[in-house]
N, C-alpha and C. Protein backbone atom coordinates (compact mmCIF):
# COMPACT_ATOMS: atom_id res chain seq x y z
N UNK A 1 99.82 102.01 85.30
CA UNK A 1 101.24 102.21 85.08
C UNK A 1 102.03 100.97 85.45
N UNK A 2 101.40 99.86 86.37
CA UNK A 2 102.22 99.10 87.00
C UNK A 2 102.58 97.95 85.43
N UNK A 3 101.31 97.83 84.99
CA UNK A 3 101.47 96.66 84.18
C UNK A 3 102.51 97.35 82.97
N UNK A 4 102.31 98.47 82.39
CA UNK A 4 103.21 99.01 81.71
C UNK A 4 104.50 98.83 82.00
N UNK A 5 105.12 99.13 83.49
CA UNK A 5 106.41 99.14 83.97
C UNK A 5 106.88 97.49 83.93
N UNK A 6 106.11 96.47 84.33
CA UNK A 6 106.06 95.25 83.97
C UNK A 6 106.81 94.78 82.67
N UNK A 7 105.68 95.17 81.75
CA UNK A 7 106.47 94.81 80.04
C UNK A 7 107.34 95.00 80.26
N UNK A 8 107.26 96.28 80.49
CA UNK A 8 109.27 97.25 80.12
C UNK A 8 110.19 96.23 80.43
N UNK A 9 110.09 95.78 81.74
CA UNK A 9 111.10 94.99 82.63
C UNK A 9 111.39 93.87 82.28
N UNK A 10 110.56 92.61 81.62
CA UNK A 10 110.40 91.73 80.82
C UNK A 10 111.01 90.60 82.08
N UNK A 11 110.37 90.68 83.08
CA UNK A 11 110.87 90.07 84.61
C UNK A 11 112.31 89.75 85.04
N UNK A 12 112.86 90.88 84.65
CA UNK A 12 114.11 91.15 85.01
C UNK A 12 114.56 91.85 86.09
N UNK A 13 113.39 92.36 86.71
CA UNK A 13 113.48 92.72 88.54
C UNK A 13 112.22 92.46 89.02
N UNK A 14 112.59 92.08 90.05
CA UNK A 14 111.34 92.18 90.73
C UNK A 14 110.44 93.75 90.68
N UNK A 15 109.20 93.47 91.23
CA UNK A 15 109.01 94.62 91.46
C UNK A 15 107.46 94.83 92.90
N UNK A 16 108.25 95.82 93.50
CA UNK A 16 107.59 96.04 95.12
C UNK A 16 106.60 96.92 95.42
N UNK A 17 106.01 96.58 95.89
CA UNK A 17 104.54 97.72 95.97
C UNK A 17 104.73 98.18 97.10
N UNK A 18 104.60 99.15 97.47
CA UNK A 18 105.02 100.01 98.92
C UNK A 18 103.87 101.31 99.56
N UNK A 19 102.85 101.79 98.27
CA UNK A 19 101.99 102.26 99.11
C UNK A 19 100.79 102.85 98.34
N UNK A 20 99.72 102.94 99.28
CA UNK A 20 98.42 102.43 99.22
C UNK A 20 97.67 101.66 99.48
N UNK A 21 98.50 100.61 99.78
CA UNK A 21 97.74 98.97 100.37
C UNK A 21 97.43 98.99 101.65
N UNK A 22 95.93 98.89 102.03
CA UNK A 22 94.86 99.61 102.79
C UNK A 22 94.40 98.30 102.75
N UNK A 23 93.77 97.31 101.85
CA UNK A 23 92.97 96.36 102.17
C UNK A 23 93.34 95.18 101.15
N UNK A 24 92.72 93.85 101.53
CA UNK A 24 93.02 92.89 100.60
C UNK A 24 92.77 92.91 98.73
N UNK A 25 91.78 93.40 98.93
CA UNK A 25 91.86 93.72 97.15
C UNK A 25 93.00 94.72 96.67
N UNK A 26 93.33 95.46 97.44
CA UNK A 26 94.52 96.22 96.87
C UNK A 26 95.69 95.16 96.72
N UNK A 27 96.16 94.36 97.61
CA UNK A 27 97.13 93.36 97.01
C UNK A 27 97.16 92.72 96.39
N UNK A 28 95.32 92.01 96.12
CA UNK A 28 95.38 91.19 94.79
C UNK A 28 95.52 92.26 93.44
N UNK A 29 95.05 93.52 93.29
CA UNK A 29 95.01 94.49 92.42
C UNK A 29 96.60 94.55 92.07
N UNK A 30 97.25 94.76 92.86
CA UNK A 30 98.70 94.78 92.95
C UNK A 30 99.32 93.72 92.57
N UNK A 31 98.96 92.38 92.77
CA UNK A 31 99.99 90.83 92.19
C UNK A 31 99.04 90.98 90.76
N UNK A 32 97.75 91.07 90.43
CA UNK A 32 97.24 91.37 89.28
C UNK A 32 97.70 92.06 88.12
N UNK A 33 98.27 92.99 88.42
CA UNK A 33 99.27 94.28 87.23
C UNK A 33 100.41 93.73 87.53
N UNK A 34 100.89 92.74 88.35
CA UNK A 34 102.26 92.50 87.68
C UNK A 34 103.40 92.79 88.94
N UNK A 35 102.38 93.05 90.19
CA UNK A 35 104.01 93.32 91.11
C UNK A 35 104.10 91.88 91.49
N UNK A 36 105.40 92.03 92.48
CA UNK A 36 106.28 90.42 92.51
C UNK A 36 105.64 90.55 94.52
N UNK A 37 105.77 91.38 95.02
CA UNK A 37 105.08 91.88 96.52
C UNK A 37 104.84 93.30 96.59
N UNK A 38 103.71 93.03 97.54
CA UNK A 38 102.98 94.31 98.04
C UNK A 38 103.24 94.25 99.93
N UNK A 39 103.58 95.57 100.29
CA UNK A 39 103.84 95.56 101.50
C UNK A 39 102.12 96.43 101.56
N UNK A 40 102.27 96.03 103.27
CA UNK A 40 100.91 96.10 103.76
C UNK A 40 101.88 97.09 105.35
N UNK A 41 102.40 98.13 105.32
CA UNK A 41 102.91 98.48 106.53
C UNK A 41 101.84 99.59 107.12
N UNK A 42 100.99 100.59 106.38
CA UNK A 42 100.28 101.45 107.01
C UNK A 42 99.27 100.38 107.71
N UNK A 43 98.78 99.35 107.02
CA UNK A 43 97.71 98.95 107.72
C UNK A 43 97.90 98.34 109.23
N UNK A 44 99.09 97.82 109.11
CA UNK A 44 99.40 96.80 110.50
C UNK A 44 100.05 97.88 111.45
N UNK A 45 100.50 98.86 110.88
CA UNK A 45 101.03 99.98 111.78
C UNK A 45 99.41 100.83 112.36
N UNK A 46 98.34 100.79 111.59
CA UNK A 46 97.40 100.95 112.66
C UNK A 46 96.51 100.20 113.45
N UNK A 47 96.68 98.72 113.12
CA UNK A 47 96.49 97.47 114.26
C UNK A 47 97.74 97.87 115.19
N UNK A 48 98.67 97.76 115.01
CA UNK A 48 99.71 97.71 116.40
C UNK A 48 99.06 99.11 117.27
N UNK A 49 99.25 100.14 116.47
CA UNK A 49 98.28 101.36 117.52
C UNK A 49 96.83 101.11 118.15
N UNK A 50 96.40 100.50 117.45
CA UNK A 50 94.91 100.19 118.29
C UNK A 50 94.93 98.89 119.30
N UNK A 51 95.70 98.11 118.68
CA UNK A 51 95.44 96.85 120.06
C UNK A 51 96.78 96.41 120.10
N UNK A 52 98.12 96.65 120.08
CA UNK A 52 99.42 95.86 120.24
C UNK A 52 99.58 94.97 119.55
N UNK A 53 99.98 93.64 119.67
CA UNK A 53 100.03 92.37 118.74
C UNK A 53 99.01 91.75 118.54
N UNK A 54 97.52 91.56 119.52
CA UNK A 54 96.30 91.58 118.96
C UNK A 54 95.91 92.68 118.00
N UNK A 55 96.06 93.57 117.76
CA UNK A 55 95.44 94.47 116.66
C UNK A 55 96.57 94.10 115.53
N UNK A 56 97.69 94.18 115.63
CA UNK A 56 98.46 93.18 114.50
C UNK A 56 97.78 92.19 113.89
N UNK A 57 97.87 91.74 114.49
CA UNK A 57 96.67 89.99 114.19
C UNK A 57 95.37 89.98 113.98
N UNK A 58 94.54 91.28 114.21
CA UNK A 58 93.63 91.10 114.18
C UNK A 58 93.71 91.83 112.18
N UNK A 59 94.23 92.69 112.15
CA UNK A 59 94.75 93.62 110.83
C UNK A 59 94.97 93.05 109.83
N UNK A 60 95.82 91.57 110.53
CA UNK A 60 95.92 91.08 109.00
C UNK A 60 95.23 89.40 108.68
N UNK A 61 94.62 89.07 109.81
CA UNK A 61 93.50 88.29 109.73
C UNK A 61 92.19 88.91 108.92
N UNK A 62 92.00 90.33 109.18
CA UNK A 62 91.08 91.05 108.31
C UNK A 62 91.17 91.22 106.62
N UNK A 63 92.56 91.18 106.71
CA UNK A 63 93.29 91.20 105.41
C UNK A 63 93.23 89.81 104.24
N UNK A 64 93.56 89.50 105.13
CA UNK A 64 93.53 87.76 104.84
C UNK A 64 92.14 87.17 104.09
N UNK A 65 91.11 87.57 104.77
CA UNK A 65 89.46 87.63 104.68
C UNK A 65 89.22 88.37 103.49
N UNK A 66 89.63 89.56 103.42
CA UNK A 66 89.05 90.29 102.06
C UNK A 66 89.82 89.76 101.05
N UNK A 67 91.18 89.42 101.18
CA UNK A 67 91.23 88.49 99.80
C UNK A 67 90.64 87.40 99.45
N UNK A 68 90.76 86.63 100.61
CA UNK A 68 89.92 85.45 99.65
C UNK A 68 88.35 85.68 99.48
N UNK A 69 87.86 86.88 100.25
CA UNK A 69 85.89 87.27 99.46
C UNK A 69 87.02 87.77 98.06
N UNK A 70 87.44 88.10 97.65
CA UNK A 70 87.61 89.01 97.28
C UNK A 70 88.02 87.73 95.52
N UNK A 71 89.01 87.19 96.01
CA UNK A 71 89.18 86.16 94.81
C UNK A 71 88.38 85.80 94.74
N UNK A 72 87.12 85.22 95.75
CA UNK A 72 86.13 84.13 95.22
C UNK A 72 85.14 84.98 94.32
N UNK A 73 85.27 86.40 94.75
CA UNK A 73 84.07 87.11 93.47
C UNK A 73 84.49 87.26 92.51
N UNK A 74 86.10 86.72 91.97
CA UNK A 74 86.93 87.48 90.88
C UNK A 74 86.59 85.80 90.11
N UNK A 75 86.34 84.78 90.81
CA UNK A 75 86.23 83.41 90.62
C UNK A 75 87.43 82.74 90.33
N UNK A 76 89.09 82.99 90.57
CA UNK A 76 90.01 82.60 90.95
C UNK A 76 90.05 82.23 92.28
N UNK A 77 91.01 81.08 92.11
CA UNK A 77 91.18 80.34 93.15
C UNK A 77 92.48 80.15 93.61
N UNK A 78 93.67 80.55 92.69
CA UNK A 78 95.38 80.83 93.10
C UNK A 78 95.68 82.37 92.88
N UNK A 79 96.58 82.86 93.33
CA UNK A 79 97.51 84.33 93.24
C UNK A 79 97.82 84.04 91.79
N UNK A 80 97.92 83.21 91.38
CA UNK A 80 98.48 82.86 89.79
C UNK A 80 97.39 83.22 88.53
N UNK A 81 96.29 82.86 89.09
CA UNK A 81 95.29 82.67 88.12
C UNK A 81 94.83 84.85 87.81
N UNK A 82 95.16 85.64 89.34
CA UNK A 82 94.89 86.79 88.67
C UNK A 82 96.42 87.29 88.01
N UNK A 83 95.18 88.05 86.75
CA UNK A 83 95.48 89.28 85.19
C UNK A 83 95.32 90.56 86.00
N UNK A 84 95.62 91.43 84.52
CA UNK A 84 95.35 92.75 84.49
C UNK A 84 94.02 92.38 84.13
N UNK A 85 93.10 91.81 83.74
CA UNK A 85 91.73 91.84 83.57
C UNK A 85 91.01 91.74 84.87
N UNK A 86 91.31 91.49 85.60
CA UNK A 86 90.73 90.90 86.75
C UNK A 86 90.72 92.62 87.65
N UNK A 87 91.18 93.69 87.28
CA UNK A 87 91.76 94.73 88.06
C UNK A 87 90.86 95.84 87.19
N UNK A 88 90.15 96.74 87.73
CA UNK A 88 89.19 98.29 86.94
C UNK A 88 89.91 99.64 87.70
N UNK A 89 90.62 100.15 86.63
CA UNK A 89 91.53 100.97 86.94
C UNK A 89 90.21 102.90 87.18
N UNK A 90 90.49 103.36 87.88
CA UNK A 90 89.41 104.45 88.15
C UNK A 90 90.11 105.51 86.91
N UNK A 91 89.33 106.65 86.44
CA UNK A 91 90.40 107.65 85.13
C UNK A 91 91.76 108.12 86.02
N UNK A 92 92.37 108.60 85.48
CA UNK A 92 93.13 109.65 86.49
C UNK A 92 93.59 110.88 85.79
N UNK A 93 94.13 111.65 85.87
CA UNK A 93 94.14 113.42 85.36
C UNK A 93 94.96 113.01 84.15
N UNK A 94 94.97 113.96 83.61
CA UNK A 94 95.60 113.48 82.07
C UNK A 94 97.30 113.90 81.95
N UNK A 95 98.12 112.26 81.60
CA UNK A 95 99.41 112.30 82.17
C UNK A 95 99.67 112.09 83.54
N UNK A 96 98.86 111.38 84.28
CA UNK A 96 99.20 110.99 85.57
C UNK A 96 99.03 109.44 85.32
N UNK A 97 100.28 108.45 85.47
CA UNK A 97 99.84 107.11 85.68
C UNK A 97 100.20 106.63 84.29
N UNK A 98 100.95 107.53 83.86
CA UNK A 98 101.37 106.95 82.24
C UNK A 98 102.80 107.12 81.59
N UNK A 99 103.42 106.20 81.17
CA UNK A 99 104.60 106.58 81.05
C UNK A 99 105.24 107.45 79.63
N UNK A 100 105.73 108.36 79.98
CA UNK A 100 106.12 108.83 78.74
C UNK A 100 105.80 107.84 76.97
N UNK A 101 105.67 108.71 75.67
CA UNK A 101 105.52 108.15 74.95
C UNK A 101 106.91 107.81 74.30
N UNK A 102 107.39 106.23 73.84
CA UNK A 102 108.67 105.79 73.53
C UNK A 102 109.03 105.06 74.73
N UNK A 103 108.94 105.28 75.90
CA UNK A 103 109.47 104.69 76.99
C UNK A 103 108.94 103.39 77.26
């Protein structure tokens, strides 16, 4: 749906990713379809619960790590270089994740 909402917009807003982002491939998945940022707040909100500003740091040092394994298996080397090709969308129920037809 993201890359769909994309076209529509024809980069005339930004656009913000706000939830689901659990790990580094989800943000490259996310700048991949077309968002402009992806917030990462559940994850660092459970580093701050487990270790304070070391588990902060440690959360998104972890983060940090799975993107770049994560680009180097995609074989990009900038945020620029990932597509919607680069991204394998799982099915989802029929009419979930799709925007009306005409829209």
């Amino acid at each position: 749906m993201l890359a769909e909402v994309k076209k529509e917009l024809k980069n005339d807003l930004e656009i913000h990713i706000d939830t689901g982002i659990m790990h580094g491939a989800d943000v490259l998945a996310a700048l991949a379809l077309g968002a402009d940022f992806a917030y990462v707040g559940r994850a660092y909100l459970y580093g701050l619960m487990a270790g304070g500003q070391e588990g902060v740091e440690r959360t998104l040092q972890i983060m940090q790590n799975e993107m770049i394994r994560t680009m180097k298996l995609l074989g990009v080397n900038s945020l620029k270089e990932l597509e919607p090709k680069h991204v394998r969308l799982l099915e989802t129920h029929a009419g979930l994740g799709r925007l009306p037809e005409g829209r």
